[in-house]
PDB file of N, CA and C in Angstrom:
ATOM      1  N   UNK A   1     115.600 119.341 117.363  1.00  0.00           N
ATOM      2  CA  UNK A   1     114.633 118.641 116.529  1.00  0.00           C
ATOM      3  C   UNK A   1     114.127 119.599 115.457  1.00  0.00           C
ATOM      4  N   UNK A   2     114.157 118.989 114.308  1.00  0.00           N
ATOM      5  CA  UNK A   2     113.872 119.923 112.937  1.00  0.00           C
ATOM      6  C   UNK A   2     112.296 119.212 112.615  1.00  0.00           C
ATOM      7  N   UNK A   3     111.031 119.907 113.389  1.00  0.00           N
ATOM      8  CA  UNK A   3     110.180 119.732 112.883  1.00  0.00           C
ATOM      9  C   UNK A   3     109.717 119.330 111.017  1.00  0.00           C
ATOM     10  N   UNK A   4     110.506 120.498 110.936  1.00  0.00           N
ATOM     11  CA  UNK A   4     109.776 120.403 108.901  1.00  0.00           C
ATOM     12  C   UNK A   4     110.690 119.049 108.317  1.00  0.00           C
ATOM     13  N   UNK A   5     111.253 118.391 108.928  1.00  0.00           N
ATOM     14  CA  UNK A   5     111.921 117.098 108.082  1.00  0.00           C
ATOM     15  C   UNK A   5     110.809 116.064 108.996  1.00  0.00           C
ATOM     16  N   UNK A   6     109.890 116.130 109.385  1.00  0.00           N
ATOM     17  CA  UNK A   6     108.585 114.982 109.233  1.00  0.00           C
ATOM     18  C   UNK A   6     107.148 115.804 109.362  1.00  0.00           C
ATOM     19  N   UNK A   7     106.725 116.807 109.085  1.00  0.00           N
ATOM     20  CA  UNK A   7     105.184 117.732 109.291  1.00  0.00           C
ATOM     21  C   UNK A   7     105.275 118.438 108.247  1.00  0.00           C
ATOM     22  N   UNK A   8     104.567 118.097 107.627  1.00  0.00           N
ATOM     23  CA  UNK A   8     104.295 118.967 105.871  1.00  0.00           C
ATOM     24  C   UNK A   8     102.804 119.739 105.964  1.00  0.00           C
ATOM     25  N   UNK A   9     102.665 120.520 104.575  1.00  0.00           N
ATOM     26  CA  UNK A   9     101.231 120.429 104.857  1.00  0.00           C
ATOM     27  C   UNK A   9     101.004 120.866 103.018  1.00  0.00           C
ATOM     28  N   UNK A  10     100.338 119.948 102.708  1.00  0.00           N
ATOM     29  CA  UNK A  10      99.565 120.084 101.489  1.00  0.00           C
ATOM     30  C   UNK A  10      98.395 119.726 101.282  1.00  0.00           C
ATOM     31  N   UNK A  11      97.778 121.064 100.017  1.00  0.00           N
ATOM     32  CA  UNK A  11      97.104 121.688 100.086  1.00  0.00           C
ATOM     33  C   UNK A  11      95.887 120.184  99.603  1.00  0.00           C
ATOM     34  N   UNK A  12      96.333 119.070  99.020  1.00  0.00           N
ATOM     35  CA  UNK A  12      95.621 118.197  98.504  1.00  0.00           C
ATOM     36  C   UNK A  12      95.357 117.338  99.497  1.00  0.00           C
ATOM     37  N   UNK A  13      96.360 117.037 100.464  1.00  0.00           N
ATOM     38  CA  UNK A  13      95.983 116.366 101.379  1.00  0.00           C
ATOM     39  C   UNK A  13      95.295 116.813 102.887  1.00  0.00           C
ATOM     40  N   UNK A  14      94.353 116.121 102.933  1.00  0.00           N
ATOM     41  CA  UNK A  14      93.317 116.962 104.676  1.00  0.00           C
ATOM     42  C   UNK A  14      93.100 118.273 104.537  1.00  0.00           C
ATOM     43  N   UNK A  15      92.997 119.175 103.606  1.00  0.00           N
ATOM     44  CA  UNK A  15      92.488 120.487 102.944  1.00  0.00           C
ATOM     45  C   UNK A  15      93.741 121.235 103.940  1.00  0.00           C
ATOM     46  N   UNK A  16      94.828 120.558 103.767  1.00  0.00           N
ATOM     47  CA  UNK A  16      95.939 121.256 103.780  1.00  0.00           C
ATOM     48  C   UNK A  16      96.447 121.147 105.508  1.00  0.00           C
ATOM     49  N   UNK A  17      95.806 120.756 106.161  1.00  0.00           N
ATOM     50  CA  UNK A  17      96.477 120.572 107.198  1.00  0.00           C
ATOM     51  C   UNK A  17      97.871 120.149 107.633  1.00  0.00           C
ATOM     52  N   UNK A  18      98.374 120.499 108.648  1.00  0.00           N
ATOM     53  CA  UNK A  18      99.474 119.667 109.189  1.00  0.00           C
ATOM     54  C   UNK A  18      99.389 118.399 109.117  1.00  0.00           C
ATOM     55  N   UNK A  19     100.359 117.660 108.575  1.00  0.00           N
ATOM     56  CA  UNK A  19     100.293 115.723 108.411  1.00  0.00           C
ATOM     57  C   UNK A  19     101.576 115.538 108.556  1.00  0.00           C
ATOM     58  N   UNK A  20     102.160 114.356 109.264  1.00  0.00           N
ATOM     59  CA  UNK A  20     103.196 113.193 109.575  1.00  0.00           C
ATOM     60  C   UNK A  20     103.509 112.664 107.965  1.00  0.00           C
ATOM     61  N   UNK A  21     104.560 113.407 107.596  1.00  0.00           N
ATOM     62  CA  UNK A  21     105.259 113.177 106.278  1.00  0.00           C
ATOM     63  C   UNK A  21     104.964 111.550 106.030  1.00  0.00           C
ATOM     64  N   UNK A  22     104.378 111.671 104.783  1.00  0.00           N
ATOM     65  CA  UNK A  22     104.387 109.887 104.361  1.00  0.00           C
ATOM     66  C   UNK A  22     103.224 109.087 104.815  1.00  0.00           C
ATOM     67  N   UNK A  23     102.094 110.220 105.572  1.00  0.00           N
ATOM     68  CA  UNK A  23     101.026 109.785 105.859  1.00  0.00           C
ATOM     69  C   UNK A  23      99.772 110.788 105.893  1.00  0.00           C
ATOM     70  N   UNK A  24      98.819 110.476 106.019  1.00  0.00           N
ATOM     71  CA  UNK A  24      97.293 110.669 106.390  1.00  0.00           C
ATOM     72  C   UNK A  24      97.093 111.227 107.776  1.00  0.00           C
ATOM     73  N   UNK A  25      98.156 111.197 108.747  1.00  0.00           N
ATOM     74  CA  UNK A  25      97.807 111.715 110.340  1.00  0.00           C
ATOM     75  C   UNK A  25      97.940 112.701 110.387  1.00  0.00           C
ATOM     76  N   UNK A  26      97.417 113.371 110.818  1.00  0.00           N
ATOM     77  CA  UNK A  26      97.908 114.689 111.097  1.00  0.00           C
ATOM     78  C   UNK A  26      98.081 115.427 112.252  1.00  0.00           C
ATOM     79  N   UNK A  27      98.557 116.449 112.782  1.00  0.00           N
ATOM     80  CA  UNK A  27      99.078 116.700 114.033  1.00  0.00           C
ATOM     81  C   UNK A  27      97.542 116.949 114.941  1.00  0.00           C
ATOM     82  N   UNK A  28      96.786 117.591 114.329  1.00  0.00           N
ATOM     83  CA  UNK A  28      95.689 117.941 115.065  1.00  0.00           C
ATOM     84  C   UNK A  28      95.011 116.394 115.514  1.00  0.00           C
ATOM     85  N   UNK A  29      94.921 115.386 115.372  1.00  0.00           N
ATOM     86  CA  UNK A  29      94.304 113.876 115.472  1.00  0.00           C
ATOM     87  C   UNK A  29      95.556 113.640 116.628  1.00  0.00           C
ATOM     88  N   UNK A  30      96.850 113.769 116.332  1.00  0.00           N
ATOM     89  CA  UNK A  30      97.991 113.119 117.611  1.00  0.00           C
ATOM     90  C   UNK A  30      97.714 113.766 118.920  1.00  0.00           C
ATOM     91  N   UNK A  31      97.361 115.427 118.338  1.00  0.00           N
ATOM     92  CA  UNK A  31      97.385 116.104 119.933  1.00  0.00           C
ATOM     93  C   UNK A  31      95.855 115.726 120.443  1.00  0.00           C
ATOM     94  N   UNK A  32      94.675 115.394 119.325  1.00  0.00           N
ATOM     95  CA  UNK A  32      93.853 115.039 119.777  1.00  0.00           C
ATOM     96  C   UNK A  32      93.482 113.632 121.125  1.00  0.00           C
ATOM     97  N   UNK A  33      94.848 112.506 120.143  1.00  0.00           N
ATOM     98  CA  UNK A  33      94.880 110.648 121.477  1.00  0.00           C
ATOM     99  C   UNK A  33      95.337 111.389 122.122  1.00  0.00           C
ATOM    100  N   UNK A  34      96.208 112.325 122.388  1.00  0.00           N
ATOM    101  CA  UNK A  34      97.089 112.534 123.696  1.00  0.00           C
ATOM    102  C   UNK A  34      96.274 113.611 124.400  1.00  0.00           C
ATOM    103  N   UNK A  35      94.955 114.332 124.055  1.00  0.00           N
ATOM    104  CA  UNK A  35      94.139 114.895 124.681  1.00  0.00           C
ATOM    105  C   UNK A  35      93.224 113.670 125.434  1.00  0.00           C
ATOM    106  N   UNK A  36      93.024 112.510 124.893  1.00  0.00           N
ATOM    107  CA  UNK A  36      92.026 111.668 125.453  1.00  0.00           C
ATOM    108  C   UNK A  36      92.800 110.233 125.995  1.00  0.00           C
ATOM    109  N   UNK A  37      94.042 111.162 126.619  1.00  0.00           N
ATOM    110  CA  UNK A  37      94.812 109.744 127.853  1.00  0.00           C
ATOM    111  C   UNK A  37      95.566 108.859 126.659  1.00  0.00           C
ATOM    112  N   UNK A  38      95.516 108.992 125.585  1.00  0.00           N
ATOM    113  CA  UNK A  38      96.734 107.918 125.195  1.00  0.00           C
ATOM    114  C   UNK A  38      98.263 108.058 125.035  1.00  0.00           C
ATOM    115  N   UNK A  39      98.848 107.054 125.530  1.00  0.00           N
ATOM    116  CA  UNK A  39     100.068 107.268 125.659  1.00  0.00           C
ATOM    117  C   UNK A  39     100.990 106.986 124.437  1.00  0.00           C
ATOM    118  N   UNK A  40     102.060 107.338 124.558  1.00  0.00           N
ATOM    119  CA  UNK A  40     103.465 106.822 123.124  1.00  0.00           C
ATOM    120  C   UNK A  40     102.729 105.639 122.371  1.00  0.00           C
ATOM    121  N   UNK A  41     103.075 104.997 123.481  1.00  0.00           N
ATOM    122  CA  UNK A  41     102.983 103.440 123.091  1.00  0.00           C
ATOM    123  C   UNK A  41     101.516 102.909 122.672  1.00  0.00           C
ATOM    124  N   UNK A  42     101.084 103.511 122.737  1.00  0.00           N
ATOM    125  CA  UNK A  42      99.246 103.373 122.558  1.00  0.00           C
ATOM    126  C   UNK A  42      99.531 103.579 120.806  1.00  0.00           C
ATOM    127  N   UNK A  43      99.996 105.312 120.572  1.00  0.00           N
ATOM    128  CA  UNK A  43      99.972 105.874 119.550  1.00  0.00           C
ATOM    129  C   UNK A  43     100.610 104.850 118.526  1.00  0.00           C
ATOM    130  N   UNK A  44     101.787 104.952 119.018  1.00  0.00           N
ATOM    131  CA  UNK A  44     102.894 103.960 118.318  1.00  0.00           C
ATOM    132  C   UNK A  44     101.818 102.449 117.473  1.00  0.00           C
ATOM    133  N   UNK A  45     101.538 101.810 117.959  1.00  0.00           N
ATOM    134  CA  UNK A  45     101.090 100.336 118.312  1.00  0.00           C
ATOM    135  C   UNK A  45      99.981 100.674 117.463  1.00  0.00           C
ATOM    136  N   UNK A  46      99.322 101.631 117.470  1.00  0.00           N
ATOM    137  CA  UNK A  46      97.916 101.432 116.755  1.00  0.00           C
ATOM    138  C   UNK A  46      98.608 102.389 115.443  1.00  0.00           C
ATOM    139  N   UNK A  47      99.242 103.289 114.827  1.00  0.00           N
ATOM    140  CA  UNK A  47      99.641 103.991 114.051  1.00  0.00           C
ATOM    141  C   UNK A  47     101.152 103.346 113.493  1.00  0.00           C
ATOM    142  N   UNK A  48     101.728 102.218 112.937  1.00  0.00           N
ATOM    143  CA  UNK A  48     102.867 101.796 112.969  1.00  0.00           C
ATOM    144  C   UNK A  48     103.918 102.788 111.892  1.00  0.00           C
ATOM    145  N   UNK A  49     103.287 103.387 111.233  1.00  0.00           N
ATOM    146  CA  UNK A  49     104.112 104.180 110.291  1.00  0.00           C
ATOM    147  C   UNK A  49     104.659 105.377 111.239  1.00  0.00           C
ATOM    148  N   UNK A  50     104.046 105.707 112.303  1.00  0.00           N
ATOM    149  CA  UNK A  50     104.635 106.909 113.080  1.00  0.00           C
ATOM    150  C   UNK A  50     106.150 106.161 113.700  1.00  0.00           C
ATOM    151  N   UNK A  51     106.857 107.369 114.153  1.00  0.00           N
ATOM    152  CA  UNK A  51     108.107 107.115 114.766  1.00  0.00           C
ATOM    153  C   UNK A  51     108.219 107.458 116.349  1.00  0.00           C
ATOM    154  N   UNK A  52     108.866 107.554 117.546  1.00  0.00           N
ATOM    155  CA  UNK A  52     109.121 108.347 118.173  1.00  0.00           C
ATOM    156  C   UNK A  52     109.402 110.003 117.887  1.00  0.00           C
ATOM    157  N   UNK A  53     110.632 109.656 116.681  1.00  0.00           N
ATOM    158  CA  UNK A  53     110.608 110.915 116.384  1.00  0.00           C
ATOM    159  C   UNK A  53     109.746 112.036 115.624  1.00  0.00           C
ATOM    160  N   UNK A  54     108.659 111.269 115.073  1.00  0.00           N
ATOM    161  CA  UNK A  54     107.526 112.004 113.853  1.00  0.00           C
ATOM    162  C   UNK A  54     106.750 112.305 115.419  1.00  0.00           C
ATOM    163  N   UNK A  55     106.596 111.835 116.494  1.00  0.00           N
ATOM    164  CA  UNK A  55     105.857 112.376 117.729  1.00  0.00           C
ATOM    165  C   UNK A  55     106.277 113.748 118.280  1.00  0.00           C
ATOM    166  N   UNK A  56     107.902 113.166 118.510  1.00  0.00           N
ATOM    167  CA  UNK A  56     108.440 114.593 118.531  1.00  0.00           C
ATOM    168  C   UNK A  56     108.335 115.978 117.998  1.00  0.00           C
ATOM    169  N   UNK A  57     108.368 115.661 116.893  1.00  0.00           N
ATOM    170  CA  UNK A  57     108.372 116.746 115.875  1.00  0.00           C
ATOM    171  C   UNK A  57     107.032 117.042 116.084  1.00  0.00           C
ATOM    172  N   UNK A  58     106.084 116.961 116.078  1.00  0.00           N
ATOM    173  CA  UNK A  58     104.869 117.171 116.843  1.00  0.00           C
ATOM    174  C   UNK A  58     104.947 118.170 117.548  1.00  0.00           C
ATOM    175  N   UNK A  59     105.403 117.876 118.792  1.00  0.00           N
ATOM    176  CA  UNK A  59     105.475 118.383 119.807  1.00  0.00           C
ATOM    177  C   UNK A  59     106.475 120.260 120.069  1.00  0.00           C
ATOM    178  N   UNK A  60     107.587 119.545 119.108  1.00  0.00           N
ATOM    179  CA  UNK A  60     107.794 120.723 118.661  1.00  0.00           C
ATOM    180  C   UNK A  60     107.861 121.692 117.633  1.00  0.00           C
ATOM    181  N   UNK A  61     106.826 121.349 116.569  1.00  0.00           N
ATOM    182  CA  UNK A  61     105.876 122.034 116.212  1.00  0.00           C
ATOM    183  C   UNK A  61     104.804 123.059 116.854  1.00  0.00           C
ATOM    184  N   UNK A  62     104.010 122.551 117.492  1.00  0.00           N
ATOM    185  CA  UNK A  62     103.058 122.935 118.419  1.00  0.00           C
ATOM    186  C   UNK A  62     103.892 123.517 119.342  1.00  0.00           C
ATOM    187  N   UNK A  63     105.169 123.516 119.577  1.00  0.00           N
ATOM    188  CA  UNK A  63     105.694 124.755 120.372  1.00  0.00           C
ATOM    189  C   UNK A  63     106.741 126.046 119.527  1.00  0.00           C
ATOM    190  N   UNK A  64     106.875 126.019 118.156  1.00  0.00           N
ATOM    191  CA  UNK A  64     107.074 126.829 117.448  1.00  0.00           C
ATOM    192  C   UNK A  64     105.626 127.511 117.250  1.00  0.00           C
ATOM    193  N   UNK A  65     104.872 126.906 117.020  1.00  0.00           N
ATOM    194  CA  UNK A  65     103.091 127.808 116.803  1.00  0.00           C
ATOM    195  C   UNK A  65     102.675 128.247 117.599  1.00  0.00           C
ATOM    196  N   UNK A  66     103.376 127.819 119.750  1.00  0.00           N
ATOM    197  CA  UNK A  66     102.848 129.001 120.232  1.00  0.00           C
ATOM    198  C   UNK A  66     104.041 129.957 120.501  1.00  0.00           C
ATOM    199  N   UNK A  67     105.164 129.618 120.258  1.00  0.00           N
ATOM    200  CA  UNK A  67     106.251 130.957 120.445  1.00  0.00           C
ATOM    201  C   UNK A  67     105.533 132.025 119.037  1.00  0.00           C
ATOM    202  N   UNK A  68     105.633 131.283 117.912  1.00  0.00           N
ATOM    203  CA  UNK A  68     105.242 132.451 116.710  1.00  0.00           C
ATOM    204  C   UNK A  68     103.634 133.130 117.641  1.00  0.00           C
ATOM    205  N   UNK A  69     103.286 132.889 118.381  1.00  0.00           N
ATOM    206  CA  UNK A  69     102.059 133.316 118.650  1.00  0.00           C
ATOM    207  C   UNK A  69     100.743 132.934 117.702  1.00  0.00           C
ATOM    208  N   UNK A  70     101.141 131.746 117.025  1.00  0.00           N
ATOM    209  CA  UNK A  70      99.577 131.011 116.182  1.00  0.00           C
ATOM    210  C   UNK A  70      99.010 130.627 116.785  1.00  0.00           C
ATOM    211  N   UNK A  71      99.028 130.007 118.036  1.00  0.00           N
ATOM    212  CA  UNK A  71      97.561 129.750 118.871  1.00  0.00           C
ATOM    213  C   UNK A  71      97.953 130.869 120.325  1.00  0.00           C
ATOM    214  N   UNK A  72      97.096 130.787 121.208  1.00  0.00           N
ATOM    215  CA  UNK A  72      96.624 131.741 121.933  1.00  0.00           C
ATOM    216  C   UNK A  72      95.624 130.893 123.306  1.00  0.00           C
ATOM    217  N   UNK A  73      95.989 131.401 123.878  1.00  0.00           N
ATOM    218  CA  UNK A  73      95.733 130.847 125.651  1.00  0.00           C
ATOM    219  C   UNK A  73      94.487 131.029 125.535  1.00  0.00           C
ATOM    220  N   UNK A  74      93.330 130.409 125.872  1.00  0.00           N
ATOM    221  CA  UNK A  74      91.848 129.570 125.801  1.00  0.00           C
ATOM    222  C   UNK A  74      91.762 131.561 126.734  1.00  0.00           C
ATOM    223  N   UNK A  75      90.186 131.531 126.346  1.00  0.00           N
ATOM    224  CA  UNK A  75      89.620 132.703 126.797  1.00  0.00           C
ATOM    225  C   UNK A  75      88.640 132.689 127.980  1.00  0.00           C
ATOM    226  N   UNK A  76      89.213 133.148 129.459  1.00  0.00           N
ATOM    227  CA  UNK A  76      88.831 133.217 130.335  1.00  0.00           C
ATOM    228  C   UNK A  76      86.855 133.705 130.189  1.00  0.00           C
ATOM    229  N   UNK A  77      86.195 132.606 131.135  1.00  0.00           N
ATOM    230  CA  UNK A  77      85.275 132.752 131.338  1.00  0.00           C
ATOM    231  C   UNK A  77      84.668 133.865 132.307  1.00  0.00           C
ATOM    232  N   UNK A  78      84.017 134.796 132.392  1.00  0.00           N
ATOM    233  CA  UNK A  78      83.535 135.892 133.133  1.00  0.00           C
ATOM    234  C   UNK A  78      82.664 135.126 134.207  1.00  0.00           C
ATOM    235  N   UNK A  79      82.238 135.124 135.460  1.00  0.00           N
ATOM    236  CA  UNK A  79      81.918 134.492 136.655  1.00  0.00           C
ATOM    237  C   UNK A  79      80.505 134.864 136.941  1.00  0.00           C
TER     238      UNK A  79
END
């Protein structure tokens, strides 16, 4: 899966964030429904311009950003 043929990011649109080529969504809002229990088909159904595969690419996105080491494992709380 070739992320960069659906996740762009310009600088005019969402002050440059990651976005679902050809739209307004952006990756941080997808991983956000799928942080709060929604499923494909949830996403799909309420977002019709998304694809299976613009989900994908998502997904592996967000796993090229943590192999490059751009995000970083949440910081253990002291007891």
């Amino acid at each position: 899966m070739n992320w960069k043929e659906f996740i762009i990011s310009d600088k005019d649109v969402l002050v440059g964030k990651p976005i679902i080529k050809g739209t307004r969504i952006s990756v941080e809002h997808i991983i956000g429904l799928l942080a709060q229990g929604w499923n494909e088909a949830q996403i799909l159904e309420s977002y019709p311009r998304l694809t299976k595969e613009s989900l994908q690419a998502v997904f592996s996105y967000i796993q090229d950003c943590i192999y490059d080491g751009l995000l970083f494992p949440p910081i253990k709380k002291s007891a």
